[in-house]
C-alpha atoms as a PDB file:
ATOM      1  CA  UNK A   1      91.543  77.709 116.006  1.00  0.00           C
ATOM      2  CA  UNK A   2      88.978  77.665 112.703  1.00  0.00           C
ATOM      3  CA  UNK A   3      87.264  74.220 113.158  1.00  0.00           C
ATOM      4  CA  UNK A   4      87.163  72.547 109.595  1.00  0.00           C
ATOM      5  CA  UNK A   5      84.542  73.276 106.676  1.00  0.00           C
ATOM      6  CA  UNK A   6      83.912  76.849 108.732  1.00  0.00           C
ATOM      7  CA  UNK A   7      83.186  79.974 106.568  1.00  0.00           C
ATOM      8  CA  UNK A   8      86.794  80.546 107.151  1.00  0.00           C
ATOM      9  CA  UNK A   9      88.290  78.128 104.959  1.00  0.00           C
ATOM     10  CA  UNK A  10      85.737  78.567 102.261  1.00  0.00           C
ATOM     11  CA  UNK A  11      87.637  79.688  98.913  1.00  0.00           C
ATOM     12  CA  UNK A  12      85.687  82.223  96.821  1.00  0.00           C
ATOM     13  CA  UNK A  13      86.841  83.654  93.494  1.00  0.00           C
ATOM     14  CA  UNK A  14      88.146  87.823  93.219  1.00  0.00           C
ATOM     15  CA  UNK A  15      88.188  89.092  90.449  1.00  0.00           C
ATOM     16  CA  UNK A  16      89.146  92.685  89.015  1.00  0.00           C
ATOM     17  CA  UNK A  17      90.542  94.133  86.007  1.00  0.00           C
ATOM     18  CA  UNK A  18      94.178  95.370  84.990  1.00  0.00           C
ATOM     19  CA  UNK A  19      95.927  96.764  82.021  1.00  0.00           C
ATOM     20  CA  UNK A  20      96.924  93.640  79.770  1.00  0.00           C
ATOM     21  CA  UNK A  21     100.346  95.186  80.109  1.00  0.00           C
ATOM     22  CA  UNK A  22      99.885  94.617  83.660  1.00  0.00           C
ATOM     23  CA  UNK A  23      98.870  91.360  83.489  1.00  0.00           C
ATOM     24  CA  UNK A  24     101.455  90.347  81.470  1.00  0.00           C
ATOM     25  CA  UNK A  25     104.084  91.283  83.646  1.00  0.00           C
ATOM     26  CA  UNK A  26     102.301  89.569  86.404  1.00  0.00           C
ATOM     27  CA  UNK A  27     102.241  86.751  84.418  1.00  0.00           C
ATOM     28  CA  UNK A  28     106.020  86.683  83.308  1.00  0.00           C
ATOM     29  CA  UNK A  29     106.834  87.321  87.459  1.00  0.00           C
ATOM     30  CA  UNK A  30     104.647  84.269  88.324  1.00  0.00           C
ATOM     31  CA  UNK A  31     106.346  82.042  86.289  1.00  0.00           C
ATOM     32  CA  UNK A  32     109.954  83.010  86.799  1.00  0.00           C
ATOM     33  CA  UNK A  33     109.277  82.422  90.338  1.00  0.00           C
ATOM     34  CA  UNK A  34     107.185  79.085  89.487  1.00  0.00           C
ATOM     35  CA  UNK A  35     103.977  80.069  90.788  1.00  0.00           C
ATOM     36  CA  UNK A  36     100.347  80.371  88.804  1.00  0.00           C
ATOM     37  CA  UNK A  37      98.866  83.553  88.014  1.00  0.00           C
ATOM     38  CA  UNK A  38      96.560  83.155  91.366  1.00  0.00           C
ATOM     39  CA  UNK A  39      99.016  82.201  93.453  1.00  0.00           C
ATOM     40  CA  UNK A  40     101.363  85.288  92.489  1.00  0.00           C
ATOM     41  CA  UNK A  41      98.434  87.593  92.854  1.00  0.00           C
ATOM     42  CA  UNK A  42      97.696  86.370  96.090  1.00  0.00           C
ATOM     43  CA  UNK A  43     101.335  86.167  97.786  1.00  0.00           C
ATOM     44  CA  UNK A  44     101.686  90.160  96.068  1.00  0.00           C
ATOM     45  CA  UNK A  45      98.533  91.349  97.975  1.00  0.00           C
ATOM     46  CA  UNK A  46      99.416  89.661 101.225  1.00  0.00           C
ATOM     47  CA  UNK A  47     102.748  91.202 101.217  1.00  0.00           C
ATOM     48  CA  UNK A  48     101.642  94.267 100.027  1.00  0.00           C
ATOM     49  CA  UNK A  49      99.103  94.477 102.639  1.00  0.00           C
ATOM     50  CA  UNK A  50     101.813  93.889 105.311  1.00  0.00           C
ATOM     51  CA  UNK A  51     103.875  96.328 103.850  1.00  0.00           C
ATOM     52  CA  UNK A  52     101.072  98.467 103.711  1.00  0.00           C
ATOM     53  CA  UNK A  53      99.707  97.571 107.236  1.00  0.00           C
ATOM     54  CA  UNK A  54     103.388  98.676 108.519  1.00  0.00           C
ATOM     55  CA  UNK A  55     103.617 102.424 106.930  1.00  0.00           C
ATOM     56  CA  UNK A  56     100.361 103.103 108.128  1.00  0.00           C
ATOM     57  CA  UNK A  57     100.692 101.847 112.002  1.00  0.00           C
ATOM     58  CA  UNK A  58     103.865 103.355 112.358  1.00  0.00           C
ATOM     59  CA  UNK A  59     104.177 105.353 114.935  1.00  0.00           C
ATOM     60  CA  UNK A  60     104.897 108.769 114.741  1.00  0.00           C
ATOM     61  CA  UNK A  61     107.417 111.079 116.541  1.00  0.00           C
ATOM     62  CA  UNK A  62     106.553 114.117 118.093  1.00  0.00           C
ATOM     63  CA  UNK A  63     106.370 117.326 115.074  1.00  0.00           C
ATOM     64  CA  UNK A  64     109.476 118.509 117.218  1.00  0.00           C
ATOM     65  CA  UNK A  65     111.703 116.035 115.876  1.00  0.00           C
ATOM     66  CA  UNK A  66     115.172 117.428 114.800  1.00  0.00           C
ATOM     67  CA  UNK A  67     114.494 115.950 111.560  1.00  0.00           C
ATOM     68  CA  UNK A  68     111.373 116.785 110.085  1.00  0.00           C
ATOM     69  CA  UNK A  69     111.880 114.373 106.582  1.00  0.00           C
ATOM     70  CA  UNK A  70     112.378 111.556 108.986  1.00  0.00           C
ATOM     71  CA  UNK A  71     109.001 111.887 110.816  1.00  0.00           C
ATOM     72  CA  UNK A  72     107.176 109.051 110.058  1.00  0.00           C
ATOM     73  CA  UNK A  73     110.656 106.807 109.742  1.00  0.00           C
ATOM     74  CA  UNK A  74     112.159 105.581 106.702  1.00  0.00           C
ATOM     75  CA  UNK A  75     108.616 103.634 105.330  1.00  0.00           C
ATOM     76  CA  UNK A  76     106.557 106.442 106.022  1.00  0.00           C
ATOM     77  CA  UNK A  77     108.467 108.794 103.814  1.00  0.00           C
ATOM     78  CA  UNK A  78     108.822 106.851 101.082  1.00  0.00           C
ATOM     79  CA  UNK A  79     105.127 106.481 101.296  1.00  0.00           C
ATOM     80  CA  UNK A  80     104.810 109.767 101.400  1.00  0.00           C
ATOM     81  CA  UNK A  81     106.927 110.175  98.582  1.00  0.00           C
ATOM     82  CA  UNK A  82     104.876 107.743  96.580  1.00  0.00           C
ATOM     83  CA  UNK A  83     102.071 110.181  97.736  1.00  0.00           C
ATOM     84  CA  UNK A  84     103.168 113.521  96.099  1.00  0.00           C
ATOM     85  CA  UNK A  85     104.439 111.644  92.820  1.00  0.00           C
ATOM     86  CA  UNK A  86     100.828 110.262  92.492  1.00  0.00           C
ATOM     87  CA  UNK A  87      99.429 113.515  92.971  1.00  0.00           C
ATOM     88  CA  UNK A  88      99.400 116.733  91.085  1.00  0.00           C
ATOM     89  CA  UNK A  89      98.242 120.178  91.762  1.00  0.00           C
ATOM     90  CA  UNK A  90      95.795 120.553  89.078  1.00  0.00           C
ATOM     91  CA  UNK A  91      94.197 117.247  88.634  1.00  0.00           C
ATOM     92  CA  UNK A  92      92.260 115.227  91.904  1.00  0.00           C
ATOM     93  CA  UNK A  93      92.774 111.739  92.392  1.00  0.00           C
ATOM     94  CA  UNK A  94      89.762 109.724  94.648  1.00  0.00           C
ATOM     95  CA  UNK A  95      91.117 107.637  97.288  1.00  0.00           C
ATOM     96  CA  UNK A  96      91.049 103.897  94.937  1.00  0.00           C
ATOM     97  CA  UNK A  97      92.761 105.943  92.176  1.00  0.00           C
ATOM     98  CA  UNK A  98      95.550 106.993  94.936  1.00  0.00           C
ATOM     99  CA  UNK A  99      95.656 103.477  96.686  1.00  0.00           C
ATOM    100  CA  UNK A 100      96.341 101.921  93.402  1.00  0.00           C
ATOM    101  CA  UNK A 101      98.997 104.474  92.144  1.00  0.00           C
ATOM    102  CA  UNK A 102     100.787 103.611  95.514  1.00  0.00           C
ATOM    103  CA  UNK A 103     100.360  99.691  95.012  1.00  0.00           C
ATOM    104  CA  UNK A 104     101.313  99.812  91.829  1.00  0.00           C
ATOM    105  CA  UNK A 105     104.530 100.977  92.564  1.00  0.00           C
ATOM    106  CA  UNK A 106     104.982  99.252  95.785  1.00  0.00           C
ATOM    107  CA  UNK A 107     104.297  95.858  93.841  1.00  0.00           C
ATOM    108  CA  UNK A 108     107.255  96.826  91.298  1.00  0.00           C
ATOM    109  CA  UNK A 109     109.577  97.405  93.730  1.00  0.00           C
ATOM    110  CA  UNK A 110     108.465  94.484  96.096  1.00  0.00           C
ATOM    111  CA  UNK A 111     108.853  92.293  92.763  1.00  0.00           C
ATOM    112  CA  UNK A 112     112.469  93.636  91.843  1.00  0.00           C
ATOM    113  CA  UNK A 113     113.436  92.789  95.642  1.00  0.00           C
ATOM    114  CA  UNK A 114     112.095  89.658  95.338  1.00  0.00           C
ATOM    115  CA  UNK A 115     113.814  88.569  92.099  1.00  0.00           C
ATOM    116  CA  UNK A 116     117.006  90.021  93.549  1.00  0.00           C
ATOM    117  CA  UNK A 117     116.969  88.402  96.981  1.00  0.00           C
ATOM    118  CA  UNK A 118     116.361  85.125  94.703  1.00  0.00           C
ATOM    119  CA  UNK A 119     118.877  85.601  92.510  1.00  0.00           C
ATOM    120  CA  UNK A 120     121.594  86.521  94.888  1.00  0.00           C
ATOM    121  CA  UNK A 121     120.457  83.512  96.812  1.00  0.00           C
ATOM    122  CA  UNK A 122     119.403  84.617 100.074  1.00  0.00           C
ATOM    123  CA  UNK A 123     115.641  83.155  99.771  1.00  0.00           C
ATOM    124  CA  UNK A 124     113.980  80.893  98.311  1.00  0.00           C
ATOM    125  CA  UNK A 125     110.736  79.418  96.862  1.00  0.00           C
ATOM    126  CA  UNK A 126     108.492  76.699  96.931  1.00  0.00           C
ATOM    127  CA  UNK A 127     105.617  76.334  94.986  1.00  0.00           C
ATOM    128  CA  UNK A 128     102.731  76.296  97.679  1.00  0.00           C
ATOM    129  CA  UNK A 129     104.813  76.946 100.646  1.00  0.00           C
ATOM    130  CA  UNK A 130     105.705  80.139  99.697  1.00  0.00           C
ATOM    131  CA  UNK A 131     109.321  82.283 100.789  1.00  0.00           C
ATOM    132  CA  UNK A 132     112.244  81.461 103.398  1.00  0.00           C
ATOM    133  CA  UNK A 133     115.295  82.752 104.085  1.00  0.00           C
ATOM    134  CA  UNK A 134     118.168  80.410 103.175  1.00  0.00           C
END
């Protein structure tokens, strides 16, 4: 347990730039879902980095699976996936570039699962609590 006043509860400011089309979104999603700016950005990157965390730690099968497409299990091909339509043959992209090509679209779709689970009423949200199931 984090004893009170430690480094660990500190808050510190993050800051880093996005398209203002971006933003905008990011704004709109925040405030259908009742949440600041901050708070969306924060409960994105969290569940992004789960999400993220997952693909990469799954384990893999052996390369003599019977089905080689399912290798890395459902997540890790649609990561891969998310992979080759970042990339293209002619034109490099550095690691951040890739990363963010991949969050971006993560983020959208994490975001359109989120405002359906919502709407069809199997979560819900509280404004500094965060999501439950209903």
């Amino acid at each position: 347990m984090v004893a009170e006043g430690t480094e660990a509860d500190e808050r510190t400011r993050v800051q880093t730039y996005v398209p203002a089309r971006q933003r905008r979104e990011w704004e709109e999603r925040a405030e259908s879902m009742d949440m600041s700016l901050s708070e969306f950005v924060r409960t994105m990157t969290q569940a992004g980095k789960r999400g993220f965390d997952e693909v990469v730690s799954t384990p893999r099968k052996s390369e003599s699976s019977a089905d080689p497409s399912s290798a890395h299990g459902p997540q890790g091909s649609a990561l891969e996936e998310r992979i080759r339509s970042a990339l293209s043959r002619d034109t490099y992209k550095e690691w951040d570039a890739l990363v963010a090509a991949v969050q971006d679209d993560f983020e959208a779709e994490l975001g359109e699962s989120i405002d359906n689970l919502l709407e069809n009423g199997e979560i819900e949200h509280r404004h500094g609590k965060g999501y439950a199931l209903l």
